[in-house]
C-alpha atoms as a PDB file:
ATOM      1  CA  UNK A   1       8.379   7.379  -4.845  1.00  0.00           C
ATOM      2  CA  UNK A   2      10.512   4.873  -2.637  1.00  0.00           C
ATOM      3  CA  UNK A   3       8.365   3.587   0.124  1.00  0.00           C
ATOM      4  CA  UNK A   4      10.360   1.660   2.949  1.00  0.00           C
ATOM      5  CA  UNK A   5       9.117  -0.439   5.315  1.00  0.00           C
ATOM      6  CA  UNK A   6       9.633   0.333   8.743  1.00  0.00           C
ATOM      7  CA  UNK A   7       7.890  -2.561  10.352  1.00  0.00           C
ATOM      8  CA  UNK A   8       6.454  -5.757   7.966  1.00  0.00           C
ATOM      9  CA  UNK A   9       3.278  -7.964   8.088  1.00  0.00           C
ATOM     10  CA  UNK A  10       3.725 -10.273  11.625  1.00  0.00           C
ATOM     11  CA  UNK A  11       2.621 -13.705   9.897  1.00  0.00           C
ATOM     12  CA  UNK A  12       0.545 -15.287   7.499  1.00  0.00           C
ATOM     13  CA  UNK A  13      -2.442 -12.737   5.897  1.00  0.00           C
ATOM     14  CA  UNK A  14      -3.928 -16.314   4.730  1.00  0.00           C
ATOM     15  CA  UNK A  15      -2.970 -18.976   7.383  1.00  0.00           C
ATOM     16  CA  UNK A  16      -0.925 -21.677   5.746  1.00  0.00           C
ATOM     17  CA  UNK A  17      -3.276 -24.927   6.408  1.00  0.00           C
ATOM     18  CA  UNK A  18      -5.932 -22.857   3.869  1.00  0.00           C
ATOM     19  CA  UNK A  19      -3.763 -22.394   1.291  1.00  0.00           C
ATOM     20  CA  UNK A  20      -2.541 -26.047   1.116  1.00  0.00           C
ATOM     21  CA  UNK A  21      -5.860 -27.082   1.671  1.00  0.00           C
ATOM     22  CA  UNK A  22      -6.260 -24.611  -1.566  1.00  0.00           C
ATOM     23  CA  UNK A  23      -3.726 -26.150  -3.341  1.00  0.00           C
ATOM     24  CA  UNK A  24      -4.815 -29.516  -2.519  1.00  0.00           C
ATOM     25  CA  UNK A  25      -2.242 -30.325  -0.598  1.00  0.00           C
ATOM     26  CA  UNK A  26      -2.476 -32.815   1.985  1.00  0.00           C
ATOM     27  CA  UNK A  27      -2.327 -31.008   5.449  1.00  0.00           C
ATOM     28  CA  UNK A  28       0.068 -33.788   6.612  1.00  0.00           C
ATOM     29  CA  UNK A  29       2.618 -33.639   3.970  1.00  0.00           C
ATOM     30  CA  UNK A  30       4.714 -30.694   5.599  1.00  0.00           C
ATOM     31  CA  UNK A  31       7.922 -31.503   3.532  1.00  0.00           C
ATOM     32  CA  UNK A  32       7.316 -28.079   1.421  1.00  0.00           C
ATOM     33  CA  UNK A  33       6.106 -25.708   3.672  1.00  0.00           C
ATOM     34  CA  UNK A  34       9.124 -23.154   4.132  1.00  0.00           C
ATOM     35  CA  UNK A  35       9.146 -23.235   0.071  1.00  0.00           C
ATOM     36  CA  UNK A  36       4.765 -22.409   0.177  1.00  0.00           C
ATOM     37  CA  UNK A  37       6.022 -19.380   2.854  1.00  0.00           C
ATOM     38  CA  UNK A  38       8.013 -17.883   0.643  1.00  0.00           C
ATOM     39  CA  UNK A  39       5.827 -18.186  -2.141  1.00  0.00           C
ATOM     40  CA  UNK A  40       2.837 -16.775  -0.135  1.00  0.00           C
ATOM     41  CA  UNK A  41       4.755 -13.968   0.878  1.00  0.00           C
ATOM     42  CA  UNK A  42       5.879 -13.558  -2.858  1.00  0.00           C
ATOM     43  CA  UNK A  43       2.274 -13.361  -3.939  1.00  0.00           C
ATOM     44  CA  UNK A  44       0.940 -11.118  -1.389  1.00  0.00           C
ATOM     45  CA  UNK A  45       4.158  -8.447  -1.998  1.00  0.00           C
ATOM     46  CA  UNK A  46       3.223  -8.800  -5.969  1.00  0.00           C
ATOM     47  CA  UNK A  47      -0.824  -7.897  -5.284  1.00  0.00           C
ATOM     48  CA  UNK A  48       0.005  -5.318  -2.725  1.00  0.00           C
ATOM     49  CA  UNK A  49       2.257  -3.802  -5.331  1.00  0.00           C
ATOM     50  CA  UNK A  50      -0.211  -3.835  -8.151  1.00  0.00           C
ATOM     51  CA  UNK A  51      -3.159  -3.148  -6.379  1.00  0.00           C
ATOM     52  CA  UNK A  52      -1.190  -0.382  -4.268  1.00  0.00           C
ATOM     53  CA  UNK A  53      -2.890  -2.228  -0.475  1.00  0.00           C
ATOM     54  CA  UNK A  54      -1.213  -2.993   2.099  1.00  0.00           C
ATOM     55  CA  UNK A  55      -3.004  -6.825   2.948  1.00  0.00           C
ATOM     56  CA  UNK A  56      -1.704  -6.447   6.932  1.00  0.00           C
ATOM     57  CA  UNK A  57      -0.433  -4.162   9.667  1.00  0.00           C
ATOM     58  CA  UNK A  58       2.767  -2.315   8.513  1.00  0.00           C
ATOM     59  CA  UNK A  59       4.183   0.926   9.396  1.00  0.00           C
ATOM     60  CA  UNK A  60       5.871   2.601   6.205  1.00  0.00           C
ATOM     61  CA  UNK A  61       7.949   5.991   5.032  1.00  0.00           C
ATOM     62  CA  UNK A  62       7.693   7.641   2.250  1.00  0.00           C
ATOM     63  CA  UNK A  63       9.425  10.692   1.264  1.00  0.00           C
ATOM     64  CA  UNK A  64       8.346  13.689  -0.902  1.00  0.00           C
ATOM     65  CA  UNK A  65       9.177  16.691  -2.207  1.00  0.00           C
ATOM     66  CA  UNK A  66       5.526  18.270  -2.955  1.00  0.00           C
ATOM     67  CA  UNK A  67       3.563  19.737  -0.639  1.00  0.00           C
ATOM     68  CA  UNK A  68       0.271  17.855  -1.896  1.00  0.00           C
ATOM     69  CA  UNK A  69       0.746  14.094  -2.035  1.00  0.00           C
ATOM     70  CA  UNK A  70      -1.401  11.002  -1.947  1.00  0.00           C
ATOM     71  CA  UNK A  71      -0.280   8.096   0.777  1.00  0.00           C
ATOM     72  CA  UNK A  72       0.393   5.013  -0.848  1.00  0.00           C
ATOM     73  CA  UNK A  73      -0.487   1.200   0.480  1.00  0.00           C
ATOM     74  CA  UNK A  74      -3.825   1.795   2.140  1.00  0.00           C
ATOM     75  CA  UNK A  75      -6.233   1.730   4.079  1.00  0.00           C
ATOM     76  CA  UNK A  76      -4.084   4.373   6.142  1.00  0.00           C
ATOM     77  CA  UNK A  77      -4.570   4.676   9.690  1.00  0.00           C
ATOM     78  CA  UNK A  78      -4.859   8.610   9.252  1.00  0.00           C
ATOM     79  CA  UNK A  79      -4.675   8.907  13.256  1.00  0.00           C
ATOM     80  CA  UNK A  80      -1.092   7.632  12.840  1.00  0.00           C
ATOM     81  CA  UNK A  81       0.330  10.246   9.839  1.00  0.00           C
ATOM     82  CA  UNK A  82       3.543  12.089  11.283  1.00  0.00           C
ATOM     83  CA  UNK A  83       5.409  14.167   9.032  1.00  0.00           C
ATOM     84  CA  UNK A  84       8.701  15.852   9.453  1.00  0.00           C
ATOM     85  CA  UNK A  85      11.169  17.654   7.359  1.00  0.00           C
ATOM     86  CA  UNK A  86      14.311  15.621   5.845  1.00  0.00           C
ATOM     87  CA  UNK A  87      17.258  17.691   7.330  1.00  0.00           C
ATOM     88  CA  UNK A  88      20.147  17.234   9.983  1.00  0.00           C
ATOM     89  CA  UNK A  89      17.837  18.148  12.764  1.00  0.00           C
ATOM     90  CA  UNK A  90      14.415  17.115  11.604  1.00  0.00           C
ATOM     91  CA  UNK A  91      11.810  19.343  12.107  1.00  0.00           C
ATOM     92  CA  UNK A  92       7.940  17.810  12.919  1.00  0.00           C
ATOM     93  CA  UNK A  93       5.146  19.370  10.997  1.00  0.00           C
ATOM     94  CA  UNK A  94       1.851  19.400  12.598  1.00  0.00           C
ATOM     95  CA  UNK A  95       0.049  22.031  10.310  1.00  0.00           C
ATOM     96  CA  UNK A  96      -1.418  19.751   7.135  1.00  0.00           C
ATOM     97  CA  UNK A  97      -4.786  18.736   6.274  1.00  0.00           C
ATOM     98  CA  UNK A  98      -5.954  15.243   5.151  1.00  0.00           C
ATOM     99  CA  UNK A  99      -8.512  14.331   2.533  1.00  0.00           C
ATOM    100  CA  UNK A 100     -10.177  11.059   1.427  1.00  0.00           C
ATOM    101  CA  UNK A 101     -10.575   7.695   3.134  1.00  0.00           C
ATOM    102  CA  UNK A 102      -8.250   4.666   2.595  1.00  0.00           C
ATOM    103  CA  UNK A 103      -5.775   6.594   0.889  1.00  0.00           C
ATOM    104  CA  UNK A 104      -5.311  10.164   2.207  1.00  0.00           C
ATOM    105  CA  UNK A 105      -3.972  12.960   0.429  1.00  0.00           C
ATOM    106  CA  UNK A 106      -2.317  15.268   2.731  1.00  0.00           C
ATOM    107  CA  UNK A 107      -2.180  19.354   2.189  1.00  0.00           C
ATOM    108  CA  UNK A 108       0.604  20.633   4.276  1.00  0.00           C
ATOM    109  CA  UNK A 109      -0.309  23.796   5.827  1.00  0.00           C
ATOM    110  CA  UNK A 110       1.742  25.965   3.356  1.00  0.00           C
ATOM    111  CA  UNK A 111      -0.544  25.724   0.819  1.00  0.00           C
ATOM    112  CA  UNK A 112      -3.711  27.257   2.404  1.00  0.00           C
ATOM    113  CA  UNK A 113      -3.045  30.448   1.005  1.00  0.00           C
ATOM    114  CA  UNK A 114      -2.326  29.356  -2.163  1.00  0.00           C
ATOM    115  CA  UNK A 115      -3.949  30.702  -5.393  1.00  0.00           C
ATOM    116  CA  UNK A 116      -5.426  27.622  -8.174  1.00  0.00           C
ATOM    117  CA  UNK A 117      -6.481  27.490 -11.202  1.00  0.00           C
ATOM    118  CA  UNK A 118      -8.056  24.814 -13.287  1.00  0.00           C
ATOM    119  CA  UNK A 119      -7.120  23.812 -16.900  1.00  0.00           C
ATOM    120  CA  UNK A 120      -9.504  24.043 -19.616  1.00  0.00           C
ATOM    121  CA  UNK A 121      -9.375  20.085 -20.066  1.00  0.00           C
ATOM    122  CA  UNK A 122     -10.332  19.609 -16.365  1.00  0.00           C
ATOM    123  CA  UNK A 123      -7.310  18.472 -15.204  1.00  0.00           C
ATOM    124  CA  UNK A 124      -5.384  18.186 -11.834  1.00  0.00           C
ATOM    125  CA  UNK A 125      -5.395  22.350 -10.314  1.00  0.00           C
ATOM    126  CA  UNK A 126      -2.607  23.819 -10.882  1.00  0.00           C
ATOM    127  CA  UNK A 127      -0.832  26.479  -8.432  1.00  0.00           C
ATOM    128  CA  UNK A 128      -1.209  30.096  -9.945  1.00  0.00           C
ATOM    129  CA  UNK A 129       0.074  31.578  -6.760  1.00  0.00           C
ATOM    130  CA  UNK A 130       1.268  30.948  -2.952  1.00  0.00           C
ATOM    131  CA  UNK A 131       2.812  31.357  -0.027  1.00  0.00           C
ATOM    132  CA  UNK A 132       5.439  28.095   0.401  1.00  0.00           C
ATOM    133  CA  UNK A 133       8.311  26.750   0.041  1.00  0.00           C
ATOM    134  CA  UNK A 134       9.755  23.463  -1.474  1.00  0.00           C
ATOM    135  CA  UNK A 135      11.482  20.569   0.347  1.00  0.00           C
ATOM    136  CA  UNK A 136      11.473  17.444   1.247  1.00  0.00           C
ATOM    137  CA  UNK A 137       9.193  15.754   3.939  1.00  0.00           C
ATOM    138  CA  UNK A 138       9.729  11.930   5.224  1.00  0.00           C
ATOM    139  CA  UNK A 139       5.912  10.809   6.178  1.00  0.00           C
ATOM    140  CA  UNK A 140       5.301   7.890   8.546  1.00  0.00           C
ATOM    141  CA  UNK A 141       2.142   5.841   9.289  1.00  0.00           C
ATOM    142  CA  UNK A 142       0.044   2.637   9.761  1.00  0.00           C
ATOM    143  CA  UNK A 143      -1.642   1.374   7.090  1.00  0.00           C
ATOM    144  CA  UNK A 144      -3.428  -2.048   6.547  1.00  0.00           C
ATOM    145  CA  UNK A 145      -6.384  -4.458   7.266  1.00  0.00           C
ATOM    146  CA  UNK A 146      -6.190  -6.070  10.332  1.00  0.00           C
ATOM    147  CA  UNK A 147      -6.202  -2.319  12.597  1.00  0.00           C
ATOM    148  CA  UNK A 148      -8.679  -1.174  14.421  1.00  0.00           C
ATOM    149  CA  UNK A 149      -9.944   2.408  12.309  1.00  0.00           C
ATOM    150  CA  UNK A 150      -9.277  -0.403   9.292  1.00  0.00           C
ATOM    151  CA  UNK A 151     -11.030  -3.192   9.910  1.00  0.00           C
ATOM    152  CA  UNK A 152     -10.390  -7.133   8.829  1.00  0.00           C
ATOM    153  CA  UNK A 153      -9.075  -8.403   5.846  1.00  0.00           C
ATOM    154  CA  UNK A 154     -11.874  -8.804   3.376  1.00  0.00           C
ATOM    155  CA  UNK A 155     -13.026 -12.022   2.055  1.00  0.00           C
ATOM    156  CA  UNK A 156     -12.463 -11.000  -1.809  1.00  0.00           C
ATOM    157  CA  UNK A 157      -8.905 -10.241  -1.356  1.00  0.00           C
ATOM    158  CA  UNK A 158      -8.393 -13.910   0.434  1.00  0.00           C
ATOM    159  CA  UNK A 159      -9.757 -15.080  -2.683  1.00  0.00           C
ATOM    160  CA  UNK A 160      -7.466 -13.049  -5.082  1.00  0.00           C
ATOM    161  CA  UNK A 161      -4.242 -13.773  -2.738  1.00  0.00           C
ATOM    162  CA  UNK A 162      -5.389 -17.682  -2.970  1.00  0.00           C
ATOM    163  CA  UNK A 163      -5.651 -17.237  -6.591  1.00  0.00           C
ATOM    164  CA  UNK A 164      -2.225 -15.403  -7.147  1.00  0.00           C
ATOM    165  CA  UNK A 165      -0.594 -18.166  -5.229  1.00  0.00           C
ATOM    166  CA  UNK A 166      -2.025 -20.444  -7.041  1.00  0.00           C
ATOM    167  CA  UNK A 167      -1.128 -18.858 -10.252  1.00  0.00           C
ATOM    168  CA  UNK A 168       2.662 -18.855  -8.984  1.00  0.00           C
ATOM    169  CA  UNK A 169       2.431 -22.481  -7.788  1.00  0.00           C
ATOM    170  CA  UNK A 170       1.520 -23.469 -11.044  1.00  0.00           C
ATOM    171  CA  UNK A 171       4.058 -21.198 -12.726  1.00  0.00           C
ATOM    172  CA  UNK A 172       7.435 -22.602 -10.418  1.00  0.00           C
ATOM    173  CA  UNK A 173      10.277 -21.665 -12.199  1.00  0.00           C
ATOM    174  CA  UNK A 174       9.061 -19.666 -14.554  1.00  0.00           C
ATOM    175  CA  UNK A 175      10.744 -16.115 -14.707  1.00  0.00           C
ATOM    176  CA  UNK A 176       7.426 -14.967 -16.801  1.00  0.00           C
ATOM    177  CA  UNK A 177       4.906 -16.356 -14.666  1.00  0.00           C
ATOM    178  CA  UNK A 178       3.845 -12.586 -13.504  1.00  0.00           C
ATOM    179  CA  UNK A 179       0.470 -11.304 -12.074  1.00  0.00           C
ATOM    180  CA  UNK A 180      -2.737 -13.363 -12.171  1.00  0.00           C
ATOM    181  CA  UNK A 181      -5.310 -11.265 -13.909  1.00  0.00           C
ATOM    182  CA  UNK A 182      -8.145 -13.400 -12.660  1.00  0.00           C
ATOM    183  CA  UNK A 183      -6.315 -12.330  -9.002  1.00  0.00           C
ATOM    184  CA  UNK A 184      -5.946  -8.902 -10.297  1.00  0.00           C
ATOM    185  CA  UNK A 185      -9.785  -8.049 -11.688  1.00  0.00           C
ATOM    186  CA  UNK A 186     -11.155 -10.228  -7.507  1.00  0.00           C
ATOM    187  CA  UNK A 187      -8.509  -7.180  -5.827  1.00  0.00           C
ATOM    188  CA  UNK A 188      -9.315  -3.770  -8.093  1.00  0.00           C
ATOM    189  CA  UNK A 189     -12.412  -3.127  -6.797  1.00  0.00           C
ATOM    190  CA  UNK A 190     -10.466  -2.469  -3.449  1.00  0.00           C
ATOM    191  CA  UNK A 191      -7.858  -0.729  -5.172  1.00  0.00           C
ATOM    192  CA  UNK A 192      -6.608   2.905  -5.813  1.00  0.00           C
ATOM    193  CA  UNK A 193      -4.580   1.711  -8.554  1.00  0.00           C
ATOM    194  CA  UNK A 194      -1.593   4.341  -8.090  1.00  0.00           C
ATOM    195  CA  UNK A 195       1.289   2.409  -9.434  1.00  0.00           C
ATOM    196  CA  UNK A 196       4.174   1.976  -7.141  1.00  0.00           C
ATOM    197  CA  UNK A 197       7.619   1.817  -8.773  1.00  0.00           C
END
């Protein structure tokens, strides 16, 4: 699943004086802050990833080829979900149906005439029978603290973005310095945990 980002995160999710004030860094010594931007930013695109949050406004695309799929990066703004076929002259879809909360799965209208039937082992339903067709649909939304069907950024993730910059602060040159698990297990509880690639 490729997700691309139509528009980004407009500043600082944590503003920069409280994460040098986290880092005990004196608030005059200014010498380094282009380097602590980048390394915010760096932290915050790592969590999002692993988490599978967006920490900020963004407006994203994804593409898929199933007619059942699960929006990635919440919470998703499900007032802003547009969908539309992947050809020469795109085609909008307004016939789908969307489940869940912060992350949405979305039933395109072809498949309300299909036929399931569930595994012995309890597993995902499978299609037995249907009325659709396969393609290939480009989806575009909001998603993101900070909106208003969203709310603010919570408190706990603040405190797992402080600690995953911290973690990468410490780490400076390291090509193994990776994910913070202490950053990780503050952020899961807000997670869906669908791993991006």
């Amino acid at each position: 699943m490729e997700v691309k980002v139509i528009t980004d995160i407009v500043g600082d999710v944590v503003p920069l004086q409280v994460v040098k004030n986290y880092l005990r860094i004196d608030e005059d010594y200014t010498h380094d802050d282009v380097n602590l931007g980048i390394l915010m930013a760096s932290a915050r695109q790592k969590l999002e990833k692993f988490t599978n949050l967006s920490f900020g406004k963004k407006t994203l695309q994804v593409q898929f080829d199933q007619p059942i799929f699960e929006l990635p990066y919440g919470p998703v703004d499900k007032s802003s979900i547009q969908i539309e076929t992947v050809e020469t002259t795109p085609e909008a879809i307004t016939d789908f149906k969307i489940t869940g909360l912060n992350f949405p799965t979305i039933y395109l209208d072809n498949f309300v005439n299909a036929e399931f039937f569930y595994p012995i082992n309890q597993g995902i339903p499978q299609i037995w029978s249907g009325n659709f067709g396969c393609g290939l649909w480009n989806v575009t939304y909001n998603a993101g603290y900070g909106q208003t069907t969203t709310g603010g950024f919570p408190i706990e993730l603040t405190h797992a973005l402080l600690l995953q910059i911290d973690h990468d602060f410490k780490h400076l040159g390291r090509a193994d310095a990776g994910i913070s698990q202490v950053a990780l297990e503050k952020a899961f509880p807000f997670s869906r945990n669908l791993t991006i690639q």
